[in-house]
Protein backbone atom coordinates (compact mmCIF):
# COMPACT_ATOMS: atom_id res chain seq x y z
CA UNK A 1 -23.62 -41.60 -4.95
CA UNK A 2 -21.87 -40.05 -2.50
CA UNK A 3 -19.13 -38.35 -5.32
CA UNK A 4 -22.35 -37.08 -7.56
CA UNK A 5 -23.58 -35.05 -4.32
CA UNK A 6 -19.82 -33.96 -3.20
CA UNK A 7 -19.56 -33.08 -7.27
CA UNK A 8 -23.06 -30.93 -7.15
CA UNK A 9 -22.23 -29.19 -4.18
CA UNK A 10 -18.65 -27.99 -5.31
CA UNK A 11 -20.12 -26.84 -8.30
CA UNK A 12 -22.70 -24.98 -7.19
CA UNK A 13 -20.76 -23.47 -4.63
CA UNK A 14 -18.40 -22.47 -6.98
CA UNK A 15 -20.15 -20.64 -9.52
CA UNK A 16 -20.08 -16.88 -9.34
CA UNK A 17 -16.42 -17.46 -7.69
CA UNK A 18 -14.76 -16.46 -11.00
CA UNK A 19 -15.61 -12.30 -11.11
CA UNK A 20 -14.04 -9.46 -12.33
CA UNK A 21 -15.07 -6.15 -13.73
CA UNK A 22 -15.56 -5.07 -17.03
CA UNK A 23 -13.68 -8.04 -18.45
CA UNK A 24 -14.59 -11.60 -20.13
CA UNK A 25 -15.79 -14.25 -17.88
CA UNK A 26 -13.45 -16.74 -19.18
CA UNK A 27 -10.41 -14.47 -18.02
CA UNK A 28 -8.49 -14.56 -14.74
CA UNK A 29 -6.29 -12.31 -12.99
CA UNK A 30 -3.26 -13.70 -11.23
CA UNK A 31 0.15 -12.40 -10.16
CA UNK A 32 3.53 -14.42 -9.68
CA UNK A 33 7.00 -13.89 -11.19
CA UNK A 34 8.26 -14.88 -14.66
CA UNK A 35 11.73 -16.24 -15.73
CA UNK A 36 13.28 -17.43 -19.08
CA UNK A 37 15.83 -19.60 -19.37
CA UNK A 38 17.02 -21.04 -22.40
CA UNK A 39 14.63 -18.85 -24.50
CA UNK A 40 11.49 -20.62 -22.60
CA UNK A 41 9.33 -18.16 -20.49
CA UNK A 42 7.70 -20.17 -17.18
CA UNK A 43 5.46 -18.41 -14.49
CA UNK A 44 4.92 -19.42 -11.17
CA UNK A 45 2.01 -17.53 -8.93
CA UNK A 46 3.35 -15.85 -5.74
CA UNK A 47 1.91 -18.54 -3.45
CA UNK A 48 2.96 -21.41 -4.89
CA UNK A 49 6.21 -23.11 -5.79
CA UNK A 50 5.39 -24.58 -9.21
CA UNK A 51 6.71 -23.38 -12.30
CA UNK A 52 4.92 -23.87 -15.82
CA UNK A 53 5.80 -22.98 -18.87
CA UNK A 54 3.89 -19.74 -20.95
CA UNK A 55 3.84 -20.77 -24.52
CA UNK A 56 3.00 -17.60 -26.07
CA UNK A 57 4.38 -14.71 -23.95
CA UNK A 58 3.13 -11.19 -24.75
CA UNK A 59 5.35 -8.69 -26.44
CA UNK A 60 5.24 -5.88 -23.89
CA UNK A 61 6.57 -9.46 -21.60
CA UNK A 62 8.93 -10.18 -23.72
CA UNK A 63 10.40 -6.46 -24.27
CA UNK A 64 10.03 -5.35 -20.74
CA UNK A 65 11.35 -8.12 -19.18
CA UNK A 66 14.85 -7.90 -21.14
CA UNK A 67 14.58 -4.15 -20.17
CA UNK A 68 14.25 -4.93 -16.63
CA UNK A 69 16.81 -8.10 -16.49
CA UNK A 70 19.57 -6.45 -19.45
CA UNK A 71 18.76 -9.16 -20.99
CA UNK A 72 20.06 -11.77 -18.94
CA UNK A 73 18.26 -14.84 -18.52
CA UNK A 74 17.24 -16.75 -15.48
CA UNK A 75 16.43 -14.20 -13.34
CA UNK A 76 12.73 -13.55 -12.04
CA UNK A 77 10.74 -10.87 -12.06
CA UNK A 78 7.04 -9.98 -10.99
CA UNK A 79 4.65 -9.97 -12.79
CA UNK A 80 0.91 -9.38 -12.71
CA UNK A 81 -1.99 -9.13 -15.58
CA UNK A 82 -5.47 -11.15 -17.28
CA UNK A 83 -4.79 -14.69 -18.83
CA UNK A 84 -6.89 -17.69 -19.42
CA UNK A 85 -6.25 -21.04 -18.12
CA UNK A 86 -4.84 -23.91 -20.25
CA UNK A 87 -3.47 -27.31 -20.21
CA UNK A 88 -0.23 -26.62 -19.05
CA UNK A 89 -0.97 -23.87 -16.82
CA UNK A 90 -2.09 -20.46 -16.79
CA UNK A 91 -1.41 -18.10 -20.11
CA UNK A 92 -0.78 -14.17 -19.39
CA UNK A 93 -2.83 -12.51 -22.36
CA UNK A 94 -2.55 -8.48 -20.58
CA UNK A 95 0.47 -7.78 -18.61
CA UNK A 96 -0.71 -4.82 -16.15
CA UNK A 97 2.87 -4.71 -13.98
CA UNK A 98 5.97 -6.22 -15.26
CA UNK A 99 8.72 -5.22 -12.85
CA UNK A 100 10.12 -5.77 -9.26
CA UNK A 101 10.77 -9.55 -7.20
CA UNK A 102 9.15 -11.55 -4.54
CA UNK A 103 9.40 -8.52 -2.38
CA UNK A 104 5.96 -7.49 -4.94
CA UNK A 105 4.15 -10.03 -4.08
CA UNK A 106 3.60 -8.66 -0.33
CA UNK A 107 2.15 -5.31 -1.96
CA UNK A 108 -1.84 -5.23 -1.49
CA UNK A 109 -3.22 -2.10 -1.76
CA UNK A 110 -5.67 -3.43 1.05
CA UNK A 111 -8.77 -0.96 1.06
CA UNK A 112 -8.33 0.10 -2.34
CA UNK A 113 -10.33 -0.62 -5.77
CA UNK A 114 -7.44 1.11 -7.69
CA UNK A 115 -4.56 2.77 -6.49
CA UNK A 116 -2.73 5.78 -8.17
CA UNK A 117 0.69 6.72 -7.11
CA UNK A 118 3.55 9.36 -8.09
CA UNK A 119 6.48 10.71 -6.79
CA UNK A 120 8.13 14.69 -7.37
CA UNK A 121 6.08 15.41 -5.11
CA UNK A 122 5.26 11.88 -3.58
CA UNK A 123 1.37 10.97 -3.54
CA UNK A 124 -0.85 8.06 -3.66
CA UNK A 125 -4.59 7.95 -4.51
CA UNK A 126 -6.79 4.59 -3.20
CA UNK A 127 -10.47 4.78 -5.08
CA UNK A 128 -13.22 2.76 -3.93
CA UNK A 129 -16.71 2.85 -5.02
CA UNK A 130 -17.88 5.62 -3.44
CA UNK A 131 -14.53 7.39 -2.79
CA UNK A 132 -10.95 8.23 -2.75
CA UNK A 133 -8.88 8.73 -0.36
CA UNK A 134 -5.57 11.29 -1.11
CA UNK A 135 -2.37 11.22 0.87
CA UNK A 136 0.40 13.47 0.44
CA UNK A 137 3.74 12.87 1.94
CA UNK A 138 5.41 16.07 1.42
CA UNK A 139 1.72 18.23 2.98
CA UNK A 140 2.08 15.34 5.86
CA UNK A 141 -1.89 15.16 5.33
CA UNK A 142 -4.40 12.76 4.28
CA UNK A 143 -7.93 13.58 2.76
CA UNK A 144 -11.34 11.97 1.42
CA UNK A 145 -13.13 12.86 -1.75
CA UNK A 146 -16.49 11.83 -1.25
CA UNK A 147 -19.70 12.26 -3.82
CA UNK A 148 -17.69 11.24 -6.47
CA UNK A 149 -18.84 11.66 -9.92
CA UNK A 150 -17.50 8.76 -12.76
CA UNK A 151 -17.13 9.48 -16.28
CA UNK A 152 -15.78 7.02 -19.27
CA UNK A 153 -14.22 9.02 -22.54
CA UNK A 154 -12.49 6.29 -24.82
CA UNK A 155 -9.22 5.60 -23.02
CA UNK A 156 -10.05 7.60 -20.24
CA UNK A 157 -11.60 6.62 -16.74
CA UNK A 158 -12.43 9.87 -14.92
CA UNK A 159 -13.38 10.36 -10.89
CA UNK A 160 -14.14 13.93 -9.46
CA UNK A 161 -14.92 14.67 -5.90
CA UNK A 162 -14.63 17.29 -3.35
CA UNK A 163 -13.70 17.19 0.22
CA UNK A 164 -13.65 20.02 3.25
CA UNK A 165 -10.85 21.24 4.41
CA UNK A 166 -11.28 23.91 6.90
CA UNK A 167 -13.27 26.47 5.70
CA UNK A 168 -12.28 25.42 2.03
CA UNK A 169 -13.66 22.80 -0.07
CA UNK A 170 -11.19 21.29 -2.14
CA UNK A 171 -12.09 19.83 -5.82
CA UNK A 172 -9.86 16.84 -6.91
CA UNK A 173 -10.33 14.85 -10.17
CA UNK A 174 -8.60 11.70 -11.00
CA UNK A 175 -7.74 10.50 -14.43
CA UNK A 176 -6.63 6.78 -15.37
CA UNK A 177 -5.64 6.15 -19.07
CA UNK A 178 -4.68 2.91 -20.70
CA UNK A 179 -0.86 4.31 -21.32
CA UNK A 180 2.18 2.52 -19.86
CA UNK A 181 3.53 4.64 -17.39
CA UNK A 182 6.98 3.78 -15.22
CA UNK A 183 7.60 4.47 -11.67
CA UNK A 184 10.75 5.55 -10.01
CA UNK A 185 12.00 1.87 -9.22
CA UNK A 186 11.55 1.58 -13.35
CA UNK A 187 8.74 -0.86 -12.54
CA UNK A 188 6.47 -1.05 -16.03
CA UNK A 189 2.37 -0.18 -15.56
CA UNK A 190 -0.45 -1.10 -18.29
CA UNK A 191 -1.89 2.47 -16.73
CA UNK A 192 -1.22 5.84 -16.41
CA UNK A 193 -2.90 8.23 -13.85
CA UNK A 194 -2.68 12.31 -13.59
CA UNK A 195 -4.59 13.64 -10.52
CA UNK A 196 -5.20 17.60 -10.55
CA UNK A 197 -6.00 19.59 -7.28
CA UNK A 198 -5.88 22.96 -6.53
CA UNK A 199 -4.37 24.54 -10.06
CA UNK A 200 -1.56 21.32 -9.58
CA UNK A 201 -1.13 18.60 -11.48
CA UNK A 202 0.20 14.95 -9.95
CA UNK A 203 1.63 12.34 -12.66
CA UNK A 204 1.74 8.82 -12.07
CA UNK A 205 1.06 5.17 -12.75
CA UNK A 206 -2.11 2.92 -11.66
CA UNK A 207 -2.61 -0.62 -10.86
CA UNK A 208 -5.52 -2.76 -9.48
CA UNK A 209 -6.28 -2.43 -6.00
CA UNK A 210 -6.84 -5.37 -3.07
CA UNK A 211 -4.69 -7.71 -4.50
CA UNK A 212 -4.24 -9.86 -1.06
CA UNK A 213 -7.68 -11.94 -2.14
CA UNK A 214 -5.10 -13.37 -4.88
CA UNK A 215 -3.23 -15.16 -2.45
CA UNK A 216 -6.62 -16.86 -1.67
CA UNK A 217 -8.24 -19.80 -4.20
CA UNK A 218 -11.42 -20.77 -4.79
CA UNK A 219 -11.46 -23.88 -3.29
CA UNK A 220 -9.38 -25.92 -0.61
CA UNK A 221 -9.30 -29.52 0.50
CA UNK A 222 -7.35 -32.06 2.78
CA UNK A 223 -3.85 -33.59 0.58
CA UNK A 224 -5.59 -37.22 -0.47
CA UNK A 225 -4.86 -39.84 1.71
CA UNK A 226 -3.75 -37.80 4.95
CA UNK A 227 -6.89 -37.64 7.27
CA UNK A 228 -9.72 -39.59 8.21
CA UNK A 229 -12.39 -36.74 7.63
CA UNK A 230 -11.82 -34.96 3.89
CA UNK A 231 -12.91 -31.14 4.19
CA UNK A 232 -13.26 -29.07 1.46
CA UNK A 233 -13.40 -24.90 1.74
CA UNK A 234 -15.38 -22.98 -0.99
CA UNK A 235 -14.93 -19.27 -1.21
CA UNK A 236 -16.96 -17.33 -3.20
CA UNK A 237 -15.73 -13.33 -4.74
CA UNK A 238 -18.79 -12.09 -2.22
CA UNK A 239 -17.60 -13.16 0.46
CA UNK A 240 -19.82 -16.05 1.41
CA UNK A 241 -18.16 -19.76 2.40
CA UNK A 242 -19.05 -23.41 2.42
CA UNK A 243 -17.34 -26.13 4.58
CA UNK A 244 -18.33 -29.56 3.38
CA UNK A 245 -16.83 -32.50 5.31
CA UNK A 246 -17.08 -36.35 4.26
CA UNK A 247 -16.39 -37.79 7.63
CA UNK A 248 -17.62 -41.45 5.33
CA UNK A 249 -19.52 -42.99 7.03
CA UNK A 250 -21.82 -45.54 6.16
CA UNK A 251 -25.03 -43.58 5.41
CA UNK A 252 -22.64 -41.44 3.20
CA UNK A 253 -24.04 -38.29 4.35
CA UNK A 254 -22.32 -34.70 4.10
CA UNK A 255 -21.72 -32.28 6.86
CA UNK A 256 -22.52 -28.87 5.12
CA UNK A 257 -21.68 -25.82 6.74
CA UNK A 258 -22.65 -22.44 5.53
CA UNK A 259 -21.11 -19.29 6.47
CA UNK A 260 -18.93 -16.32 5.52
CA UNK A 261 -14.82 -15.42 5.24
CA UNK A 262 -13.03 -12.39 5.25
CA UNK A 263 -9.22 -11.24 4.70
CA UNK A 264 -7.65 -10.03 8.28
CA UNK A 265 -5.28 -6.92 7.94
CA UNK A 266 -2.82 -9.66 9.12
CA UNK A 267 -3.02 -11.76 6.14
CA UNK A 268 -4.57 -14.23 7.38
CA UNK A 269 -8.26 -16.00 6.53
CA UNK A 270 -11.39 -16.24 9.01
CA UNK A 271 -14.02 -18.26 8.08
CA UNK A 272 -17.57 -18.70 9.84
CA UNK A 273 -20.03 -20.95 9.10
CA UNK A 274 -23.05 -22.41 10.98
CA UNK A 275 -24.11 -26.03 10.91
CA UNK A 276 -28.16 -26.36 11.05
CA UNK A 277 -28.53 -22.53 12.27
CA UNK A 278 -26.67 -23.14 15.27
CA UNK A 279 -23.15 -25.05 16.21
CA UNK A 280 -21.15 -21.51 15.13
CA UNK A 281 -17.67 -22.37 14.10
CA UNK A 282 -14.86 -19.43 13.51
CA UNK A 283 -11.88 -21.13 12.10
CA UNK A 284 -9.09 -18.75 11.61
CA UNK A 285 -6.36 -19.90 9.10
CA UNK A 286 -2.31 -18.96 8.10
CA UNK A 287 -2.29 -18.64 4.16
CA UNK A 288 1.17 -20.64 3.53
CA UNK A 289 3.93 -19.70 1.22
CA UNK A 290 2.60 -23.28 -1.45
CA UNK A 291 -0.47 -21.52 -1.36
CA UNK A 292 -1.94 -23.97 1.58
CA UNK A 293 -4.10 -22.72 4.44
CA UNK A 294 -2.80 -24.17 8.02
CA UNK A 295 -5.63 -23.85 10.96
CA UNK A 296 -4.22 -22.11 13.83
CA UNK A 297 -7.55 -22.75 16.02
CA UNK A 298 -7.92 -25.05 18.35
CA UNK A 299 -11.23 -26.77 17.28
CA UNK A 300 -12.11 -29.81 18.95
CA UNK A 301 -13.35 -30.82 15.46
CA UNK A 302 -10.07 -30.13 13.11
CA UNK A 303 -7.48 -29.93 15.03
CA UNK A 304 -4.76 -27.16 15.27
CA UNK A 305 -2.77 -27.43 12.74
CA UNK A 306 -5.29 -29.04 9.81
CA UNK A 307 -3.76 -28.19 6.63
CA UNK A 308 -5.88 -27.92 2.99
CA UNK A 309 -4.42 -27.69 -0.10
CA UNK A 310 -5.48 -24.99 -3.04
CA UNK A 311 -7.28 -26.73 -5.70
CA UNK A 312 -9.36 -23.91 -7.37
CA UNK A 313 -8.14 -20.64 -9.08
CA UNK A 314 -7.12 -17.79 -7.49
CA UNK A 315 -9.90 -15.62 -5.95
CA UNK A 316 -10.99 -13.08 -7.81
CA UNK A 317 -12.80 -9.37 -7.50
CA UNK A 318 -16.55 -9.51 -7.05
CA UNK A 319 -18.58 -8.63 -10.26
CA UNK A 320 -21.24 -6.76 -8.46
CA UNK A 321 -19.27 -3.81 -7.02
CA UNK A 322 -20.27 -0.72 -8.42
CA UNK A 323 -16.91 0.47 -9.78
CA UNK A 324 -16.12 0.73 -13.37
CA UNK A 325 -12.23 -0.04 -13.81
CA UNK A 326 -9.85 0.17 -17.05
């Protein structure tokens, strides 16, 4: 009995966790590194230590990563794009970055939707739903479009917005395109971006912004056989969280906790629930390099120090943001 309720509430609690924008459901978007060695391709995510095997590799894979090693084998490269799960692991379908190390993985983009970036001159673009924000290097300034206006031509995603600057107003208007485009490290991008602004025109690449909530998964729980309580930690893409803990005991009941989580600028996960409307809990956790989350509070419940394994996917965007996105 008590497995059919622990069941029901994980999959409850898990549905919506899956989201993404403007793609199928059945698609998820992860980020790791890729190797081949003896004509086998394997990925392994950036938080985790496992490798698996990709049975059917992409072309633009296959071609960019011989470009980016000369062709020789064994070395790993990062890698990020849509796939779909399978038996032996997760499948990349749609590279969208194919280039760089493990250094990559720390990139995030925090605060950004989409991020479009150039050098000659050196700029970078971060677009959220209801703005983007423009910062120039070489100008040593930074400024806000606001009251953006979105239009979709084929191929073409296309933001324009204006901002004040003194007793100016600057008109900017950003332009993605599904074109591979290569930075100045010769790191390869599914899209392009131009950006014009005042009678100049920036070139440049695109990627997907907030990419940190991939180091996050779906759902946690204590290693099997470790403590005397299990816990398991359901994040949903919206930001809402459920603890449930199976302390067993003999009535078999569940301690469910309701709450919310959010990513620190740190890195690190805080997650607060409420038992019964009261009993507030803030639990703030280290995501580990396996992919585990380690609780650095000191809760007279847990423990410092409680560790709980990934077992869902990784976390994904949330479907109900407002942003359209190649």
């Amino acid at each position: 009995m008590r497995t059919r309720i622990l069941l029901s509430i994980l999959t409850l609690a898990l549905a919506g966790c899956q989201l993404k924008p403007a793609v199928d459901q059945e698609l998820l978007y992860q980020r790791g590194l890729v190797t081949q060695e003896s004509g086998e391709f394997r990925f392994r995510l950036c938080r985790d230590r496992q490798w698996y095997s990709l049975e059917s590799p992409p072309e633009s894979l296959v071609e960019q990563y011989a470009r980016a090693t000369q062709s020789q084998e064994g070395l790993s490269v990062y890698v990020e794009g849509w796939g779909v799960g399978s038996a032996v692991g997760w499948q990349l379908l749609q590279p969208r970055v194919i280039g760089g190390d493990l250094n990559s993985c720390r990139e995030t983009a925090e605060g950004a939707d989409l991020r479009a970036f150039g050098v000659n001159p050196n700029w970078v673009a971060d677009l959220s739903e209801t703005k983007f924000v423009l910062r120039e290097a070489e100008r040593l300034r930074t400024l806000g479009f606001s009251d953006l206006q979105f239009i979709r031509e084929g191929n073409m995603w296309r933001w324009l917005g204006d901002v004040k600057w003194g007793r100016q107003t600057l008109n900017a208007e950003l332009m993605v395109y599904k074109r591979p485009c290569f930075d100045n490290t010769g790191t390869w991008y599914f899209l392009s971006a131009e950006l014009y602004m005042e009678g100049d025109l920036f070139r440049g690449c695109a990627r997907y912004g907030d990419l940190g909530r991939l180091d996050l998964a779906s759902r946690y729980s204590t290693p099997p056989n470790t403590y005397l309580r299990d816990l398991y930690l359901l994040l949903r893409a919206d930001g809402r969280a459920r603890l449930v803990i199976d302390s067993h005991n003999a009535d078999q009941s569940l301690d469910v906790r309701t709450g919310s989580w959010r990513r620190m600028s740190s890195g690190r996960l805080l997650v607060e629930t409420e038992r019964d409307g009261n009993d507030d809990d803030t639990l703030l956790w280290s995501v580990e390099a396996d992919g585990s989350i380690r609780l650095l509070t000191d809760d007279p419940n847990f423990g410092r120090g409680l560790q709980l394994v990934r077992t869902g996917t990784p976390l994904q965007w949330p479907q109900e943001r407002g942003l359209s996105l190649p």
